[in-house]
N, C-alpha and C. Protein backbone atom coordinates (compact mmCIF):
# COMPACT_ATOMS: atom_id res chain seq x y z
N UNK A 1 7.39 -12.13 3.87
CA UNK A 1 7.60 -10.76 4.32
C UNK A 1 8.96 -10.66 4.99
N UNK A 2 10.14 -11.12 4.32
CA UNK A 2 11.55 -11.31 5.05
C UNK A 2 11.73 -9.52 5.28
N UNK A 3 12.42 -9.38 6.30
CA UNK A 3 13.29 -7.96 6.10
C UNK A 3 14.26 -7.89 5.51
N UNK A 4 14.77 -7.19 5.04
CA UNK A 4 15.95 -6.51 4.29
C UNK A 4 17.14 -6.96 5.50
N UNK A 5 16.87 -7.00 6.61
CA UNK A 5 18.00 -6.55 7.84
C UNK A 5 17.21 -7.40 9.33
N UNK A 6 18.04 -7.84 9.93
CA UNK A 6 17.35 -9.02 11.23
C UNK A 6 16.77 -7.77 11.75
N UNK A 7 15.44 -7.71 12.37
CA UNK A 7 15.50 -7.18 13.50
C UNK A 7 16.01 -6.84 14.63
N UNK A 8 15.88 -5.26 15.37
CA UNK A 8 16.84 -5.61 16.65
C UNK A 8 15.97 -4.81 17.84
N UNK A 9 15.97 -5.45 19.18
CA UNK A 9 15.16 -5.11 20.18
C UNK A 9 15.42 -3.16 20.70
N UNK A 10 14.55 -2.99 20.86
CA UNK A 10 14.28 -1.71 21.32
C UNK A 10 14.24 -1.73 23.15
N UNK A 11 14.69 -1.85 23.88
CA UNK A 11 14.05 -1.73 24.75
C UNK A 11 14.25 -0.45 25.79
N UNK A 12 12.50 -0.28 25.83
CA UNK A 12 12.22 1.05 26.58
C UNK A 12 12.84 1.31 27.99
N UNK A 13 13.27 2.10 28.76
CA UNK A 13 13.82 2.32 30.16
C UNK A 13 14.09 3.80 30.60
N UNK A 14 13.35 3.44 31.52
CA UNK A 14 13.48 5.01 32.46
C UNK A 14 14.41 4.43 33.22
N UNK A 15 15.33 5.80 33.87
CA UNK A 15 16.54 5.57 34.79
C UNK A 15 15.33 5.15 36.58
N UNK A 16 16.30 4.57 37.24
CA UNK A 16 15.90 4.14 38.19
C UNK A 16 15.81 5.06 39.49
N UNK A 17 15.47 6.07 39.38
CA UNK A 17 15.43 7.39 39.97
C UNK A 17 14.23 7.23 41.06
N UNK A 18 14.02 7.35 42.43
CA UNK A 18 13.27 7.59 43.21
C UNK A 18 12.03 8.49 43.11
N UNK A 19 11.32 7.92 42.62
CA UNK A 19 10.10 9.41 42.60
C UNK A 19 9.93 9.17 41.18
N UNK A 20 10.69 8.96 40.53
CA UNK A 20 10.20 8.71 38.82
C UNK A 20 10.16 7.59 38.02
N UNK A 21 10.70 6.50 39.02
CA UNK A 21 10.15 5.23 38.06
C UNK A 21 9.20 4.73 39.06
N UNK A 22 8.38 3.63 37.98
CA UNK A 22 7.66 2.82 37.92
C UNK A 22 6.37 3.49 39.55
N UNK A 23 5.96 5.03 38.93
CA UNK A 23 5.60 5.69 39.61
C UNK A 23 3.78 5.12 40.29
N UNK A 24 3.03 4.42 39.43
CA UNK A 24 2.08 3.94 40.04
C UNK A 24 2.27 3.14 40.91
N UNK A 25 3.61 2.51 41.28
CA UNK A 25 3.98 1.63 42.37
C UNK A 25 4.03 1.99 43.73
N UNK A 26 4.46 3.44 43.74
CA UNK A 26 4.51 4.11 44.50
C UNK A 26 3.79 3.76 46.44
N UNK A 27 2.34 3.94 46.26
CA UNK A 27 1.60 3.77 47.37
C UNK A 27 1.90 2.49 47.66
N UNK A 28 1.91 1.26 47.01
CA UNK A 28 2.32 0.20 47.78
C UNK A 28 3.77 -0.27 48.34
N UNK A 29 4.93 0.59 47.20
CA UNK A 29 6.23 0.07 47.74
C UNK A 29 7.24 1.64 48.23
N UNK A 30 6.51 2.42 48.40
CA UNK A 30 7.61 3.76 48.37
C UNK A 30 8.49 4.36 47.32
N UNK A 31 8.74 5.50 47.28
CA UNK A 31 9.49 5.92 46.10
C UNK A 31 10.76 4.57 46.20
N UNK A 32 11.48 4.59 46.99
CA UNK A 32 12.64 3.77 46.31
C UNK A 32 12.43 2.34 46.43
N UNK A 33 11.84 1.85 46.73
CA UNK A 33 11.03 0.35 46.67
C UNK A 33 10.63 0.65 45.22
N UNK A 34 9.75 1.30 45.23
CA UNK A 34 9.36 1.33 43.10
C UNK A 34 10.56 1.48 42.27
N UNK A 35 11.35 2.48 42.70
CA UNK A 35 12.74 2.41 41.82
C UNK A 35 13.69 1.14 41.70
N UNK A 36 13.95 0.71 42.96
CA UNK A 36 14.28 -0.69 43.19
C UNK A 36 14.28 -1.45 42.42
N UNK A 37 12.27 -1.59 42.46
CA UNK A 37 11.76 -3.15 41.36
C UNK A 37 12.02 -2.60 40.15
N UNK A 38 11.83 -1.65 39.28
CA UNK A 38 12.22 -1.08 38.15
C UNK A 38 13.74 -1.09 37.98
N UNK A 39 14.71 -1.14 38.68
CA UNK A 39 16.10 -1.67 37.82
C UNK A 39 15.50 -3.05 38.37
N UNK A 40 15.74 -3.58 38.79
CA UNK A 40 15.99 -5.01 39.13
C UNK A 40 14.84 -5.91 37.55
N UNK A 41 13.77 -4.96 37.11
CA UNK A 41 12.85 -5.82 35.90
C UNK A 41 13.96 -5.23 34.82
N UNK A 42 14.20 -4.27 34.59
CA UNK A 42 15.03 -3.97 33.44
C UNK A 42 16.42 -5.03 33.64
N UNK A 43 17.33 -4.92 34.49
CA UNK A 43 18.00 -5.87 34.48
C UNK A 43 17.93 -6.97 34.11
N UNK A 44 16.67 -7.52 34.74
CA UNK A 44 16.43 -8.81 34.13
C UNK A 44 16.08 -8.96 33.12
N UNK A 45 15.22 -7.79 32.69
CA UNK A 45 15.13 -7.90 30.97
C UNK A 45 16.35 -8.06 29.82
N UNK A 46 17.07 -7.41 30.08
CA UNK A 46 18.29 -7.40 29.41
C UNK A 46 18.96 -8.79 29.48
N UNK A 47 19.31 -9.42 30.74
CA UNK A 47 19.13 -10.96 30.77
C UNK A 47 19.29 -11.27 29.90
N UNK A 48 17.62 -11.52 29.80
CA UNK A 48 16.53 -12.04 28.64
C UNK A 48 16.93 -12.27 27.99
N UNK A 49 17.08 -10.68 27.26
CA UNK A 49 17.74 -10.40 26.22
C UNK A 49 18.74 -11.07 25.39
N UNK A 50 19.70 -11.13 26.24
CA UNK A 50 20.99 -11.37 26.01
C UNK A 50 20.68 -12.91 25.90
N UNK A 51 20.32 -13.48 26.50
CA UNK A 51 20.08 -15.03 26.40
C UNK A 51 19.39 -15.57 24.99
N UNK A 52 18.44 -14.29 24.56
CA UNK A 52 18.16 -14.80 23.43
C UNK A 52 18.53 -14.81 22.30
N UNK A 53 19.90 -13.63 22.60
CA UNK A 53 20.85 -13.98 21.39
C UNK A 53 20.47 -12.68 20.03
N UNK A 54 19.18 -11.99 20.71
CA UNK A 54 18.83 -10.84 19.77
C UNK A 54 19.65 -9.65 19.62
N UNK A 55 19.82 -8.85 19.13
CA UNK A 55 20.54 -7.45 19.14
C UNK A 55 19.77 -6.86 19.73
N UNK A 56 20.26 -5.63 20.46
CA UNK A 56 19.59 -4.72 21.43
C UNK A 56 20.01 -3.08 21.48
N UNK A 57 19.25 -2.55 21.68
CA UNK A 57 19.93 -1.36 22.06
C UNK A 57 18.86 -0.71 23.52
N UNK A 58 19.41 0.05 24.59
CA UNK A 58 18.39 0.55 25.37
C UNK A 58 18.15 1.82 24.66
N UNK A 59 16.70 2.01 24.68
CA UNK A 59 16.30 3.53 24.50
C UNK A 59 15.97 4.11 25.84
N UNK A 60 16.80 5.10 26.11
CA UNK A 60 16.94 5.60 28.16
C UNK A 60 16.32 6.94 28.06
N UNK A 61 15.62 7.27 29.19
CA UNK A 61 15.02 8.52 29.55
C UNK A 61 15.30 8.29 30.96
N UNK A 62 15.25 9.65 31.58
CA UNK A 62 15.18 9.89 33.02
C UNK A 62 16.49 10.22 33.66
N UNK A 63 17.53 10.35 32.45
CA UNK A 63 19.38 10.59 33.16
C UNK A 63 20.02 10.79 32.15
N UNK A 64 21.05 11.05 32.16
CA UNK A 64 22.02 11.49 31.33
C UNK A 64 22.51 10.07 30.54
N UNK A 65 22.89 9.88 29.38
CA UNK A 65 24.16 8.50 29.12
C UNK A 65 24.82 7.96 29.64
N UNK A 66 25.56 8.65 30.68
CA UNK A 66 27.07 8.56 31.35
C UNK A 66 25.96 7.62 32.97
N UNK A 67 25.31 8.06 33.29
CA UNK A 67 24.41 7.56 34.55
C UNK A 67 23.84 6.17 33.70
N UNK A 68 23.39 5.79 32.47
CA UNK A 68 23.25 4.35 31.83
C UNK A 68 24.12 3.51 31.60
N UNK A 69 25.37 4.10 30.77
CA UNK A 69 26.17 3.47 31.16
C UNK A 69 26.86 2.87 32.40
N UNK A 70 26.82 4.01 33.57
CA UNK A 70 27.42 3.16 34.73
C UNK A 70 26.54 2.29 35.18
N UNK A 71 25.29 2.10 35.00
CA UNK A 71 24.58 1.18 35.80
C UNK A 71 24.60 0.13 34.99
N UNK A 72 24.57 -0.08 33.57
CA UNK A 72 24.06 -0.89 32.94
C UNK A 72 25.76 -1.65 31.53
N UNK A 73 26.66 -0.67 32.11
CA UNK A 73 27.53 -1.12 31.33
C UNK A 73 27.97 -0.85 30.31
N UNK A 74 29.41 -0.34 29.64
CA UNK A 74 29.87 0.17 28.36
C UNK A 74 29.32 -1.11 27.08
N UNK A 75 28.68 -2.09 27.01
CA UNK A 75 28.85 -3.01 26.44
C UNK A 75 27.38 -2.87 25.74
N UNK A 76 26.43 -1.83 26.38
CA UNK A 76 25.63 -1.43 25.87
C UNK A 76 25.23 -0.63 25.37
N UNK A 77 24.52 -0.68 24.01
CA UNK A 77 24.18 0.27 23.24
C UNK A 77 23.36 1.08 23.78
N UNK A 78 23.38 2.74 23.76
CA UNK A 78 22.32 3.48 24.62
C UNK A 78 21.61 4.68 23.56
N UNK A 79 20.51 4.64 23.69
CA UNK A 79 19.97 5.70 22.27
C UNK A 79 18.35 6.25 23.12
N UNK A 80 18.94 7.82 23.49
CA UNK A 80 17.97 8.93 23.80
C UNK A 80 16.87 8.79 22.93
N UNK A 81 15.87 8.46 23.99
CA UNK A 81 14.19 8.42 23.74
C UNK A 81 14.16 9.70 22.81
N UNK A 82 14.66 10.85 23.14
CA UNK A 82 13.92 12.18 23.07
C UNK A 82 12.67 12.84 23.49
N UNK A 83 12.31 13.74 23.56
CA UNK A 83 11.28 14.56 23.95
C UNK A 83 9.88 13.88 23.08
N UNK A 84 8.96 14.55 23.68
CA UNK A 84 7.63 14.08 23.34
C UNK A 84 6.29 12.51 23.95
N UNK A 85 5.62 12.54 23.72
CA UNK A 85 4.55 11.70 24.81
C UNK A 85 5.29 10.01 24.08
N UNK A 86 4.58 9.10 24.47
CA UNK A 86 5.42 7.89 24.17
C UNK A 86 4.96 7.27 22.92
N UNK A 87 3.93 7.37 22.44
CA UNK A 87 4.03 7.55 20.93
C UNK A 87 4.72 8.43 19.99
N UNK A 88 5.25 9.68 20.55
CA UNK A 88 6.26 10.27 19.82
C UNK A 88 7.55 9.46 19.90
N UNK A 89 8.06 9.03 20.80
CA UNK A 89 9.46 8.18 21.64
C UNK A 89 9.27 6.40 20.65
N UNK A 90 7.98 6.26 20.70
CA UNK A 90 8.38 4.90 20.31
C UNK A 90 8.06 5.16 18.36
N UNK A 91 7.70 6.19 17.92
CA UNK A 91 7.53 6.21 16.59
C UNK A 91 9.15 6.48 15.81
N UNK A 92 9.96 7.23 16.75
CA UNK A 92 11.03 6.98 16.09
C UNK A 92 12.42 6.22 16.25
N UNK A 93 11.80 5.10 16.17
CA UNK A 93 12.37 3.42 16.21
C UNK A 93 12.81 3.00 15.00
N UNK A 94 14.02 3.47 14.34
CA UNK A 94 13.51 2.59 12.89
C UNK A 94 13.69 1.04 12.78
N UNK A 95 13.25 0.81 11.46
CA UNK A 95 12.55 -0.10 11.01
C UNK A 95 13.99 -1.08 10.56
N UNK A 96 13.66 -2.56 10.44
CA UNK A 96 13.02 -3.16 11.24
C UNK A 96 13.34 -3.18 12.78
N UNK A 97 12.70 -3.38 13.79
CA UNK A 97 12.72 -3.23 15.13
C UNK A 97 11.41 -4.04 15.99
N UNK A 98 11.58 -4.45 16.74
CA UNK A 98 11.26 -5.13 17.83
C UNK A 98 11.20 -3.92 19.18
N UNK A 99 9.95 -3.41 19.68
CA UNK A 99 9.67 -2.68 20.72
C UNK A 99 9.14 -3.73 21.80
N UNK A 100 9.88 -3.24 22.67
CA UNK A 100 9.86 -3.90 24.22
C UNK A 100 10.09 -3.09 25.34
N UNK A 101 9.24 -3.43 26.12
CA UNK A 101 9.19 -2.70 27.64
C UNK A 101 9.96 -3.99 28.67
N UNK A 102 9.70 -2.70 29.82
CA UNK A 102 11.02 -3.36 30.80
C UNK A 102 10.40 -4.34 32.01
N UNK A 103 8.89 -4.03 32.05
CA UNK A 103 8.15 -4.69 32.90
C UNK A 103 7.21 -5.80 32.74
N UNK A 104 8.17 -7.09 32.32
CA UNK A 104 7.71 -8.11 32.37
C UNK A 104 8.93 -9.53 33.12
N UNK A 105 8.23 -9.23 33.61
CA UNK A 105 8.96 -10.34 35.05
C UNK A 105 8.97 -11.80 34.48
N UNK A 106 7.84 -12.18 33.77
CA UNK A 106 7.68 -13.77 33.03
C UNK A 106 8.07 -13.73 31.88
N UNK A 107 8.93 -12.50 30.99
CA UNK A 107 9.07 -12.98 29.82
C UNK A 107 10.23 -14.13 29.57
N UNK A 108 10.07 -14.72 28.53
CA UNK A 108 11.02 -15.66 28.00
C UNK A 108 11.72 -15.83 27.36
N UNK A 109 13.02 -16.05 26.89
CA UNK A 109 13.68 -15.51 25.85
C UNK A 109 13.29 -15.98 24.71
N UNK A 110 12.44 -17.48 24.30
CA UNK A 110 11.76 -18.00 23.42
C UNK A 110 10.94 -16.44 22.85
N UNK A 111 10.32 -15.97 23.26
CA UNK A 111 9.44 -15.24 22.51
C UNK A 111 9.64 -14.04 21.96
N UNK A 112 11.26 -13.13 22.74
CA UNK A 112 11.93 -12.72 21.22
C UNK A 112 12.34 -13.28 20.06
N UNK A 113 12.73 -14.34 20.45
CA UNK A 113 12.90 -15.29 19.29
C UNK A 113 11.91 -15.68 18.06
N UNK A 114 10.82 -15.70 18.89
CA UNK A 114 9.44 -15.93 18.20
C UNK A 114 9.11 -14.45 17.47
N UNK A 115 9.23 -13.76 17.85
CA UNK A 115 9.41 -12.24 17.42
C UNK A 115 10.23 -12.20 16.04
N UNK A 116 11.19 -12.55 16.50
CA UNK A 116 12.29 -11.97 15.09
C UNK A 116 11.98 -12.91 14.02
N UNK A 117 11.60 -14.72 14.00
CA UNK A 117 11.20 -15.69 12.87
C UNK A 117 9.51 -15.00 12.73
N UNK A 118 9.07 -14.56 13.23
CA UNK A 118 7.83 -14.06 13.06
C UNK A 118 7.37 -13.26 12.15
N UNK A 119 8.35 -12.06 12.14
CA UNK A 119 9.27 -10.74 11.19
C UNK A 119 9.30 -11.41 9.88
N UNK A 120 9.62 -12.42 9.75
CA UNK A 120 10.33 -13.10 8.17
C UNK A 120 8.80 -13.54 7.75
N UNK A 121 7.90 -13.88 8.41
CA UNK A 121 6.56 -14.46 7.48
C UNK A 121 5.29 -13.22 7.75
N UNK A 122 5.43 -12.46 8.42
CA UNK A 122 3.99 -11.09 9.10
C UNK A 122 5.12 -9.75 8.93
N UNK A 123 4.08 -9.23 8.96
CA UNK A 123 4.29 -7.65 8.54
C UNK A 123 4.68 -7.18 10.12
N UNK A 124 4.11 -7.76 11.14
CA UNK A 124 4.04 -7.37 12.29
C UNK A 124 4.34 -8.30 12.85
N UNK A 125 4.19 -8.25 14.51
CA UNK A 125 4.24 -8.92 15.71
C UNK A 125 3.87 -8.56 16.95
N UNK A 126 2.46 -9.07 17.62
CA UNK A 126 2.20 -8.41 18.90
C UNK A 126 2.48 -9.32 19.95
N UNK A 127 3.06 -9.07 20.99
CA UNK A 127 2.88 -9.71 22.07
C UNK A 127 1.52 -9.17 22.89
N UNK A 128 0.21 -9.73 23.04
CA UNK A 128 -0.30 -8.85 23.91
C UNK A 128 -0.29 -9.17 25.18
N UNK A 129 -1.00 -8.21 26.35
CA UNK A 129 -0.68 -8.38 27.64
C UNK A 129 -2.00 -8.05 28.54
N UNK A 130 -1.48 -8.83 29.54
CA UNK A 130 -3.05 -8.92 29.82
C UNK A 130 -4.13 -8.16 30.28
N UNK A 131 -3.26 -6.88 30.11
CA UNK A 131 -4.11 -5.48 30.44
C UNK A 131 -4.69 -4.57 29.49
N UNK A 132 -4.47 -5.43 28.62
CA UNK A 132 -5.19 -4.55 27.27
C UNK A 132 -4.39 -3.48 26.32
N UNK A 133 -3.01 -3.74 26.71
CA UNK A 133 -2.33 -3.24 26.54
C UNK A 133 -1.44 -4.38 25.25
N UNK A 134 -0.06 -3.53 24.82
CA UNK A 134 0.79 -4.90 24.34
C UNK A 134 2.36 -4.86 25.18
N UNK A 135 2.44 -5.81 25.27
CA UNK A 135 4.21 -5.64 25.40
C UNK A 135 5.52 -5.87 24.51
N UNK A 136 5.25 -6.16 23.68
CA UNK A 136 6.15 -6.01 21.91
C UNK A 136 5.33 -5.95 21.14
N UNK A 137 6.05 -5.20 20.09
CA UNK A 137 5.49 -4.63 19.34
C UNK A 137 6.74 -4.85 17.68
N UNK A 138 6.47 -5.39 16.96
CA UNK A 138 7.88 -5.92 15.92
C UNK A 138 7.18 -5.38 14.80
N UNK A 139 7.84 -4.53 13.75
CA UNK A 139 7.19 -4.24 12.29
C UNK A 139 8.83 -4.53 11.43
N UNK A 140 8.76 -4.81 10.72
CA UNK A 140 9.24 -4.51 9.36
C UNK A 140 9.38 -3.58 8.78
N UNK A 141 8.52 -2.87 8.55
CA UNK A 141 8.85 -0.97 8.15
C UNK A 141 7.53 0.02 8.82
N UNK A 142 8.37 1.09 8.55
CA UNK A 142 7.63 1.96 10.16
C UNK A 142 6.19 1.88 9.95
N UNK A 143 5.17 1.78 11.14
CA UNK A 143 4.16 2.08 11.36
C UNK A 143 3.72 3.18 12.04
N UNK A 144 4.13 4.74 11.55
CA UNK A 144 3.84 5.51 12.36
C UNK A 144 1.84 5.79 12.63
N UNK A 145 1.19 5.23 12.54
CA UNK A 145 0.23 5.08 12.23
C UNK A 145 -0.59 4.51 13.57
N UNK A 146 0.32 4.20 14.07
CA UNK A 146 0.05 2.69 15.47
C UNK A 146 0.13 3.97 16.42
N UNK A 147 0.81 4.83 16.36
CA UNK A 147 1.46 5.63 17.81
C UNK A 147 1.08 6.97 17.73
N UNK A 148 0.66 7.42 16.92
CA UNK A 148 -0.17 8.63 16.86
C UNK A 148 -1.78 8.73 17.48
N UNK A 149 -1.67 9.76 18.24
CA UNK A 149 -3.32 9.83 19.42
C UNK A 149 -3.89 8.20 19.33
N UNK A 150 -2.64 7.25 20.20
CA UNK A 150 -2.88 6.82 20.61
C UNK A 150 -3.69 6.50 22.66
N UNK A 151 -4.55 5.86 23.18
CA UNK A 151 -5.15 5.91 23.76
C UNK A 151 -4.14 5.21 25.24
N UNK A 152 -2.68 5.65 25.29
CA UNK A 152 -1.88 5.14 26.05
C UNK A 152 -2.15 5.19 27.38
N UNK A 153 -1.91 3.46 28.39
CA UNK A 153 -2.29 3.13 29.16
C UNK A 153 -3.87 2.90 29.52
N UNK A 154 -4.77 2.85 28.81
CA UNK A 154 -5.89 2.26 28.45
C UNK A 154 -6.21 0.68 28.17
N UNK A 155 -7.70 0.33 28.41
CA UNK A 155 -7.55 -0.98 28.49
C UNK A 155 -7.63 -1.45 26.77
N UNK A 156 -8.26 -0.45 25.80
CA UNK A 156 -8.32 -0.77 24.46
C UNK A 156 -6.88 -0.70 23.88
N UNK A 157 -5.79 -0.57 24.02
CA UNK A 157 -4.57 0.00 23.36
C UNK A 157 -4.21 -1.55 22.00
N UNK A 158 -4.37 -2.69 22.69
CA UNK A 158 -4.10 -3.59 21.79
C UNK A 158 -4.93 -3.68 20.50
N UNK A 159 -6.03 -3.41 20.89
CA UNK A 159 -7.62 -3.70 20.13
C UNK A 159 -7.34 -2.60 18.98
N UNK A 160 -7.32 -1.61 19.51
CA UNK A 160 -6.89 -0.27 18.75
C UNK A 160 -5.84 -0.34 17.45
N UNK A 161 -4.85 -1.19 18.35
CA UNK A 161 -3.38 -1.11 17.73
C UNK A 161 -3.51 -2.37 16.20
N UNK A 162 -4.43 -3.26 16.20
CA UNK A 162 -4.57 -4.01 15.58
C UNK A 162 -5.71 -3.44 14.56
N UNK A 163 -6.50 -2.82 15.06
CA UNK A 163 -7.70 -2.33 13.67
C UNK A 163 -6.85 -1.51 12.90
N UNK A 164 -5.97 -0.68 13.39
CA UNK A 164 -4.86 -0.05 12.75
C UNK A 164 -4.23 -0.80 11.59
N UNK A 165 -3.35 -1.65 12.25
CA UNK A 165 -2.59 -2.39 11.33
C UNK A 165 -3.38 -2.94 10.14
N UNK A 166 -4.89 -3.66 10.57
CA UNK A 166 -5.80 -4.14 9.36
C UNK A 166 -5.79 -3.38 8.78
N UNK A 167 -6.58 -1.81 9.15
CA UNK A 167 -6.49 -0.75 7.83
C UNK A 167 -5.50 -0.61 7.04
N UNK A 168 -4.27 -0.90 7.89
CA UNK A 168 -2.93 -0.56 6.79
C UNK A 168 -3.08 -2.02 5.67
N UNK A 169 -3.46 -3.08 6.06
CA UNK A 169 -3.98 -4.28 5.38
C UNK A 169 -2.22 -5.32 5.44
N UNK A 170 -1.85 -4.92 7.17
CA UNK A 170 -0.27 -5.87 7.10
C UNK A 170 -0.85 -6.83 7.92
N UNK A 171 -0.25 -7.51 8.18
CA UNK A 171 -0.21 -8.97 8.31
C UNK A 171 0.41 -9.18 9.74
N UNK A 172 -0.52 -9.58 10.90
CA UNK A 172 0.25 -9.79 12.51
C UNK A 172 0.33 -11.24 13.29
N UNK A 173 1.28 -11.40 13.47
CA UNK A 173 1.22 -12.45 14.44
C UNK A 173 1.45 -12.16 15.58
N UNK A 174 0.25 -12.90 16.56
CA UNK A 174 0.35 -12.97 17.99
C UNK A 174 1.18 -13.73 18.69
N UNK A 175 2.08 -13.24 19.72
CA UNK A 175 2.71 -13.81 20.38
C UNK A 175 1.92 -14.64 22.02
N UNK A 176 1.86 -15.25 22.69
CA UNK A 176 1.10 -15.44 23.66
C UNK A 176 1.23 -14.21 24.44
N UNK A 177 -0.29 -13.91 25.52
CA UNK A 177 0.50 -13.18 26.26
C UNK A 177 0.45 -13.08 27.91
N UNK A 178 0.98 -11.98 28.25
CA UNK A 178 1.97 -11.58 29.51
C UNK A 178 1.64 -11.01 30.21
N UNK A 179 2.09 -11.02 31.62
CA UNK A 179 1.20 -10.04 32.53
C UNK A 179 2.21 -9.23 32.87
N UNK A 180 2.48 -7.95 32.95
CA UNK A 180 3.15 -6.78 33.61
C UNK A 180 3.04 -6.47 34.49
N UNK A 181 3.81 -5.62 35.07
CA UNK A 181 3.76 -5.29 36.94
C UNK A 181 4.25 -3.77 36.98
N UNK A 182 2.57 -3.16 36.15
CA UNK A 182 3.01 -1.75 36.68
C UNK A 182 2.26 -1.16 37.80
N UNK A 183 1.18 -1.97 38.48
CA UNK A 183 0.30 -1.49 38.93
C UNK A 183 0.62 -2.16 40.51
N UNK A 184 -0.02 -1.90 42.09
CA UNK A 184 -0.04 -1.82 43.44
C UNK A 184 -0.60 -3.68 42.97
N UNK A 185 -1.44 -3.86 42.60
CA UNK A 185 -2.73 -5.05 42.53
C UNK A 185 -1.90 -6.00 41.40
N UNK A 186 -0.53 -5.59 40.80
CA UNK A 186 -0.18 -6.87 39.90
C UNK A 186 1.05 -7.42 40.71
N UNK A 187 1.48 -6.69 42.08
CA UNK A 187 2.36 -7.56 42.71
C UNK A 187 2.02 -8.32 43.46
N UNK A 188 1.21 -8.59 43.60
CA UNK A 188 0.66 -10.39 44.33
C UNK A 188 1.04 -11.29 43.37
N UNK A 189 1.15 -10.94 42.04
CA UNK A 189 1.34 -12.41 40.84
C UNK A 189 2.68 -12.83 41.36
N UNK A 190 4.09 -11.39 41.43
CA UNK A 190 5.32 -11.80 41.46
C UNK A 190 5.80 -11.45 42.76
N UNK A 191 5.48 -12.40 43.50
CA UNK A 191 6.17 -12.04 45.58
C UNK A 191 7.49 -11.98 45.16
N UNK A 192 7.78 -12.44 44.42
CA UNK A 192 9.69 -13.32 44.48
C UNK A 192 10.45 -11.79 44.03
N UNK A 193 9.83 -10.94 43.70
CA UNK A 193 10.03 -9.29 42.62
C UNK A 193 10.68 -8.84 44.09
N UNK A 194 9.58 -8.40 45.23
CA UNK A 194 9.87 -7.35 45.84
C UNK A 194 10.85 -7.62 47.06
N UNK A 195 11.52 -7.09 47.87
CA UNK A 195 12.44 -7.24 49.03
C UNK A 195 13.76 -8.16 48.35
């Protein structure tokens, strides 16, 4: 199942705005304590990123271009989410692509990697996470199918996302998976995150 074209990472990001990121954080760290840890995981995601040698582009919501670029640098590619719920935002990703979120504190750069050789033998690629959720998401050609009335932020979203793909009858490989830190109760995993 080679692609036509390497894959290249998607990764999701809201601007680091007080009051609007990483908003369930809120009651335990304050509006700008949540904004805080939200650049400081995207940052490090990009890292990651970069370490693993994948292509990237950010897909940004929450600010203008000119406000991504200064925080994050002319050296990066920047491409407007657009309007609509986040299955509208992540359905128009094209293909091939690698979807990734910004809140994973343990990821590794091994497992984009594992992602993109993954691409060349499966139709797909999930990372799942340990909330029932996934945190990458890699196809080969579009699956708009995955992101439509989907059941987002729910504990079934992976379970879901995979009977899907069977019906389509493609082919997934699992990546190990990851714990995220969107929630008051997942920052005890990462002390080293906050202050």
């Amino acid at each position: 199942m080679t692609a036509s074209q390497p894959p290249a990472i998607a990764l999701f990001a809201r601007y680091p705005a007080p009051g609007k990121a990483k908003t369930r954080l809120i009651p335990a760290l304050g509006e700008q304590g949540a904004a805080d840890l939200h650049r400081k995981l995207v940052e490090r995601t990009i890292a990651t990123i970069r370490e693993s040698g994948v292509p990237f582009a950010v897909w940004f919501t929450g600010a203008a271009r000119e406000d991504f670029a200064a925080w994050l640098g002319d050296d990066v590619q920047l491409v407007d989410q657009g309007e609509g719920d986040l299955g509208d935002r992540l359905a128009r990703v094209p293909a091939p692509a690698i979807l990734l979120g910004a809140d994973l504190p343990d990821l590794p750069a091994l497992y984009l990697r594992q992602a993109v050789s993954g691409l060349a033998a499966s139709h797909t690629v999930i990372g799942p996470a340990f909330d029932g959720g996934y945190y990458l998401l890699g196809f080969n050609k579009p699956v708009p199918f995955v992101f439509t009335d989907m059941p987002w932020g729910e504990a079934n979203v992976m379970e879901e996302t995979l009977a899907r793909l069977a019906d389509h009858e493609l082919s997934t490989l699992m990546l190990k998976p990851l714990g995220d830190c969107d929630r008051p109760e997942d920052l005890v995993h990462y002390p080293g995150l906050v202050g």
